[in-house]
PDB file of N, CA and C in Angstrom:
ATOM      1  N   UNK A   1       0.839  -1.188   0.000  1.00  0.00           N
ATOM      2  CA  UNK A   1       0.000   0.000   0.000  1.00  0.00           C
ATOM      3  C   UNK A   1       0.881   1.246   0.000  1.00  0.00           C
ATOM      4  N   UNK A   2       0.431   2.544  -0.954  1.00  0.00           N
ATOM      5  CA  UNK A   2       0.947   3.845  -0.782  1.00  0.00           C
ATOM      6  C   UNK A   2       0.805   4.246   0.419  1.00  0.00           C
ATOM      7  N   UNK A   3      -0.303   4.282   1.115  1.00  0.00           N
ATOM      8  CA  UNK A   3      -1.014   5.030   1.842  1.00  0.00           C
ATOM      9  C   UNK A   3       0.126   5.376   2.797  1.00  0.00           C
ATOM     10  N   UNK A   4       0.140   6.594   3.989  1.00  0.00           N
ATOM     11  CA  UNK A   4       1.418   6.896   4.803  1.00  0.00           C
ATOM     12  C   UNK A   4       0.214   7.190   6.276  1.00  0.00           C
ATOM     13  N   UNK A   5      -0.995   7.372   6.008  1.00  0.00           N
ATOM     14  CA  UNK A   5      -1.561   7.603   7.594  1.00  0.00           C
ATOM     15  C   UNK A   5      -3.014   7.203   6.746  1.00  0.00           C
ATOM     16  N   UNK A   6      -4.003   7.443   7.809  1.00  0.00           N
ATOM     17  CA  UNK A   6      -5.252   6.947   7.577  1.00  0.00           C
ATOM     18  C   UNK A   6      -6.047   6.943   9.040  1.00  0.00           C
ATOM     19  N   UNK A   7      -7.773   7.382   8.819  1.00  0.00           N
ATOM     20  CA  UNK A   7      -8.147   7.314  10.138  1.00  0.00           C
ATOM     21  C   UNK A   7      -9.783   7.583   9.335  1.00  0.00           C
ATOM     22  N   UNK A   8     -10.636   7.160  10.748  1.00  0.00           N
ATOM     23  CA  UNK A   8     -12.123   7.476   9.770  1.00  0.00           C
ATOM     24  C   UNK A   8     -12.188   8.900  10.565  1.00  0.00           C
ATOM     25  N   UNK A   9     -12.915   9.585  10.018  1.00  0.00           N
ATOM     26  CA  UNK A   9     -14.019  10.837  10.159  1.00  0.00           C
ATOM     27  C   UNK A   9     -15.708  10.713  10.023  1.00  0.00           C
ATOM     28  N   UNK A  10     -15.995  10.365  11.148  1.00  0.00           N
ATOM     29  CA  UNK A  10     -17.575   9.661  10.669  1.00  0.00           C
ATOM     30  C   UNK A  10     -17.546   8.967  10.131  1.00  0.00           C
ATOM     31  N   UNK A  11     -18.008   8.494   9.167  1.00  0.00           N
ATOM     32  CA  UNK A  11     -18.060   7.932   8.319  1.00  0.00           C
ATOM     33  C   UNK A  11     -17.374   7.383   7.043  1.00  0.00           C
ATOM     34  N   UNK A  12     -16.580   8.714   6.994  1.00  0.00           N
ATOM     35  CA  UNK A  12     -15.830   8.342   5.889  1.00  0.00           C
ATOM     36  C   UNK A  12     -14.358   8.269   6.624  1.00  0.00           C
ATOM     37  N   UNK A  13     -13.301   7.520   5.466  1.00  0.00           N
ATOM     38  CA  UNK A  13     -12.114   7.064   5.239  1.00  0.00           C
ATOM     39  C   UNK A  13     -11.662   8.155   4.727  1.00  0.00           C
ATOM     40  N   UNK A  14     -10.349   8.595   5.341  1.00  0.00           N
ATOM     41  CA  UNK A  14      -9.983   9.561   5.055  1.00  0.00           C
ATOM     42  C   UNK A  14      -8.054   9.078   5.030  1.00  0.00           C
ATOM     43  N   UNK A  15      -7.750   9.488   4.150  1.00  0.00           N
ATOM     44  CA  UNK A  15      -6.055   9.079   3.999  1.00  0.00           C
ATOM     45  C   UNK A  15      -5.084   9.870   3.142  1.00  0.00           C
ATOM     46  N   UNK A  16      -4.015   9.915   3.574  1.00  0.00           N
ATOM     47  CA  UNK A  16      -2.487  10.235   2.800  1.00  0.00           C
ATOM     48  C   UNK A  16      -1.957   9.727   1.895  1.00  0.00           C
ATOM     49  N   UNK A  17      -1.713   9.547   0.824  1.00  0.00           N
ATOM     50  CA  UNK A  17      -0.879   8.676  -0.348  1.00  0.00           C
ATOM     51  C   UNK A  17      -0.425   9.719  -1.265  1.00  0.00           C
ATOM     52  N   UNK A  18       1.269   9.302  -1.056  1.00  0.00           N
ATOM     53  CA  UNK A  18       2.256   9.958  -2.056  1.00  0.00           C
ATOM     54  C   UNK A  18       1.980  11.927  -2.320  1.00  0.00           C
ATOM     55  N   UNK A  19       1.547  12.047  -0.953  1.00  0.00           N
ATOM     56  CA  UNK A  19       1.820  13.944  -0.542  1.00  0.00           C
ATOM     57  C   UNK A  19      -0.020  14.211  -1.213  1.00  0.00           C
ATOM     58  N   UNK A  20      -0.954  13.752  -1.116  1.00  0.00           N
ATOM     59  CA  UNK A  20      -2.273  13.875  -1.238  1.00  0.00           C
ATOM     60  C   UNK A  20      -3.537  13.381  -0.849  1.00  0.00           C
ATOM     61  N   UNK A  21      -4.266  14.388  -0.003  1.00  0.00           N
ATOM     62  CA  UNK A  21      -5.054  13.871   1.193  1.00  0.00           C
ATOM     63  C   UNK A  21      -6.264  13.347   0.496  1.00  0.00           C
ATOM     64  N   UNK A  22      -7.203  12.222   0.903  1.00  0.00           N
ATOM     65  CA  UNK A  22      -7.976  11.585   0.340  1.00  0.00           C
ATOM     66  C   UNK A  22      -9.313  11.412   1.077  1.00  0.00           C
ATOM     67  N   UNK A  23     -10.366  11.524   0.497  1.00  0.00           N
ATOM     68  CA  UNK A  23     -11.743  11.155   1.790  1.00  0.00           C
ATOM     69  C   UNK A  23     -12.045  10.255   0.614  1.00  0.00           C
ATOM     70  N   UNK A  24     -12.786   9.216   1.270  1.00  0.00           N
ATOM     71  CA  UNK A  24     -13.875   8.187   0.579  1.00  0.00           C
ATOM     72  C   UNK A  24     -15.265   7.732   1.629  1.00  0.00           C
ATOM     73  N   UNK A  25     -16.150   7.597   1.058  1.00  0.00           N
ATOM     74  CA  UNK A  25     -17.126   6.840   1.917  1.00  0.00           C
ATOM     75  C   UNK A  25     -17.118   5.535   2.102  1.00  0.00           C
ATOM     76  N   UNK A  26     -17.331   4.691   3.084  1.00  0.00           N
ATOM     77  CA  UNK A  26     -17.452   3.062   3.133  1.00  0.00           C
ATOM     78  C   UNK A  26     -18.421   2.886   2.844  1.00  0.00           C
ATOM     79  N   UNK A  27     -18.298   1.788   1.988  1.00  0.00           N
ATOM     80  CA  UNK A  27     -19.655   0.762   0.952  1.00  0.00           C
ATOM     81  C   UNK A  27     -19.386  -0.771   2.020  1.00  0.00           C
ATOM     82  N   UNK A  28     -20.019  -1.631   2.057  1.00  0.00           N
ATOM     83  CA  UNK A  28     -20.134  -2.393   2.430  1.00  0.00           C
ATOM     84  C   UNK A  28     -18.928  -3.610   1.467  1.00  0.00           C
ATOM     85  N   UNK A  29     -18.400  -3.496   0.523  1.00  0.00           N
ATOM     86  CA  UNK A  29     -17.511  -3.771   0.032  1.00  0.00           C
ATOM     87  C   UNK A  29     -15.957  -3.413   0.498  1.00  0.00           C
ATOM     88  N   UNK A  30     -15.952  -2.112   1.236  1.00  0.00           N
ATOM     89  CA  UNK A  30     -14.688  -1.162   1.523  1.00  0.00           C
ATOM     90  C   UNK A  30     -14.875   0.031   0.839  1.00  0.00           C
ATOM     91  N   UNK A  31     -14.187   0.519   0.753  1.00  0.00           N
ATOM     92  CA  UNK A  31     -13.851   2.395   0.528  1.00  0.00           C
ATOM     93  C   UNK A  31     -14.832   2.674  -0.491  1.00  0.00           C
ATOM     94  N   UNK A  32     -15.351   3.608  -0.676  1.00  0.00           N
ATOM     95  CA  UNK A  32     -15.717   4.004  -2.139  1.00  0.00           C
ATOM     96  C   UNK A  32     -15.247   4.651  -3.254  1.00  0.00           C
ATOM     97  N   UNK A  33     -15.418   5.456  -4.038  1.00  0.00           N
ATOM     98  CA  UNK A  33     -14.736   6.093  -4.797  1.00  0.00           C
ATOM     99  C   UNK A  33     -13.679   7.586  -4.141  1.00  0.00           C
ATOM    100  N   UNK A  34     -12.504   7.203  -4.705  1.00  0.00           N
ATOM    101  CA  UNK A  34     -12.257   8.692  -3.493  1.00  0.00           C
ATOM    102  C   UNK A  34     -12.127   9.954  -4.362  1.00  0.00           C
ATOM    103  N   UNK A  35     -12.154  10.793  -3.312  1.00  0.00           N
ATOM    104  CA  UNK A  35     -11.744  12.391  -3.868  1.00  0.00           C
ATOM    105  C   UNK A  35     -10.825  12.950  -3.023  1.00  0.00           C
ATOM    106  N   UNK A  36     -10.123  13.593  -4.203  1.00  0.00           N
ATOM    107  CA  UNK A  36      -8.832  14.342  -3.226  1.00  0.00           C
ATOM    108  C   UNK A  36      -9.245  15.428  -3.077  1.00  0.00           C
ATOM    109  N   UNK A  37      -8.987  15.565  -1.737  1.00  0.00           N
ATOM    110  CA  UNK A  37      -8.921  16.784  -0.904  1.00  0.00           C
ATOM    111  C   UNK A  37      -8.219  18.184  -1.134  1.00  0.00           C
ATOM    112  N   UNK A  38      -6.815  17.757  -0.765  1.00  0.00           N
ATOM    113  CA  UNK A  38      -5.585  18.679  -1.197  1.00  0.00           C
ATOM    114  C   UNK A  38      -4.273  18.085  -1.601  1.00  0.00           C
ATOM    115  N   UNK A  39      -3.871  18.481  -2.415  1.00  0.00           N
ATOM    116  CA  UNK A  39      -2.348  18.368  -2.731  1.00  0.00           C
ATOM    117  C   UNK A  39      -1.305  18.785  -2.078  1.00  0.00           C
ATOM    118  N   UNK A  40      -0.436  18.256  -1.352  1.00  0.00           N
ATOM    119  CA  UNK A  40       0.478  19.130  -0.693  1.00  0.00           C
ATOM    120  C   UNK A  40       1.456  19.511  -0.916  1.00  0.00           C
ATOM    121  N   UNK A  41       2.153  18.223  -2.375  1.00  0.00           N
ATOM    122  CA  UNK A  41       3.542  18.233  -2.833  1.00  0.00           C
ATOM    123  C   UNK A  41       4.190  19.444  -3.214  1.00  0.00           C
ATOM    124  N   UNK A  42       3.208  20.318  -3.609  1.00  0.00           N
ATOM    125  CA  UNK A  42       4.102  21.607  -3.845  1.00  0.00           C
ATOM    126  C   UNK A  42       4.416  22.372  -3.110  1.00  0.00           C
ATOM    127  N   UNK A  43       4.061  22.190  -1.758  1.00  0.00           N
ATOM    128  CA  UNK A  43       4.610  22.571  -0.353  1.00  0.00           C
ATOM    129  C   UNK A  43       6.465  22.045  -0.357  1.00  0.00           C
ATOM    130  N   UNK A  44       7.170  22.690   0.286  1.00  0.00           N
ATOM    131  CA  UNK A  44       7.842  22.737   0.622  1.00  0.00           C
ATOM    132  C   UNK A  44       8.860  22.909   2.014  1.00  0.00           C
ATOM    133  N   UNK A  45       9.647  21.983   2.749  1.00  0.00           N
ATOM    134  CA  UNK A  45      10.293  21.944   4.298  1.00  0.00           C
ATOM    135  C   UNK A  45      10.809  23.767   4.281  1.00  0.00           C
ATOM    136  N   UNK A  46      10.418  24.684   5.297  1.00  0.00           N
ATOM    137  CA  UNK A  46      10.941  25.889   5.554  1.00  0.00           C
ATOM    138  C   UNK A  46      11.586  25.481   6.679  1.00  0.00           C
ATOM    139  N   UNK A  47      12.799  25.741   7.005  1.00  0.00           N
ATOM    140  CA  UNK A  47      13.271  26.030   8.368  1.00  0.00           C
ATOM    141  C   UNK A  47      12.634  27.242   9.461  1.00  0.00           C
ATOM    142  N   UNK A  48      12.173  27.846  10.324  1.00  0.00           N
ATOM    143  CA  UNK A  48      12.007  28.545  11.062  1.00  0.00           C
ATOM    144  C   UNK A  48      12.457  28.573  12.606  1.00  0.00           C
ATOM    145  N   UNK A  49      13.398  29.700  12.870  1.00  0.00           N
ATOM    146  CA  UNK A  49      13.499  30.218  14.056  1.00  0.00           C
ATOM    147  C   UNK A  49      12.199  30.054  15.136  1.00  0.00           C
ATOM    148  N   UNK A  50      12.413  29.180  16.148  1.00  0.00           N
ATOM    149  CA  UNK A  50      11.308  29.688  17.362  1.00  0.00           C
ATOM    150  C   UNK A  50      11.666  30.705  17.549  1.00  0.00           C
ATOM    151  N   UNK A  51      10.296  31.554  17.824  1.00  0.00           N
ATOM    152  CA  UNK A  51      10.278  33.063  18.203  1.00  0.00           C
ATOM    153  C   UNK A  51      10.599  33.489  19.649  1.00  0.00           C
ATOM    154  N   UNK A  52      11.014  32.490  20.589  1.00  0.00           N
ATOM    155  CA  UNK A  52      11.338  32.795  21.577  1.00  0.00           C
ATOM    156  C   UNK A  52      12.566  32.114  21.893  1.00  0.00           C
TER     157      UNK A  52
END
């Protein structure tokens, strides 16, 4: 499996695979069709100073 985390939200299946967040509904089969949420890959690691 791609997947890197995963957890339900009500009802639905909700997951991470390869830097893109995913919801699906459960069918009595497993997952349903999914839709992505957000993309993150074009995010990028910033370093930042704690401000204190």
């Amino acid at each position: 499996a791609d997947w890197e985390w995963a957890d339900l939200d009500g009802s639905k299946l909700v997951w991470v695979e390869k830097g893109c967040l995913y919801r699906a509904g459960m069918t009595k089969d497993g997952p349903g069709e999914p839709a992505l949420l957000h993309d993150f890959n074009p995010m990028t690691f910033r370093r930042l100073q704690a401000p204190y």
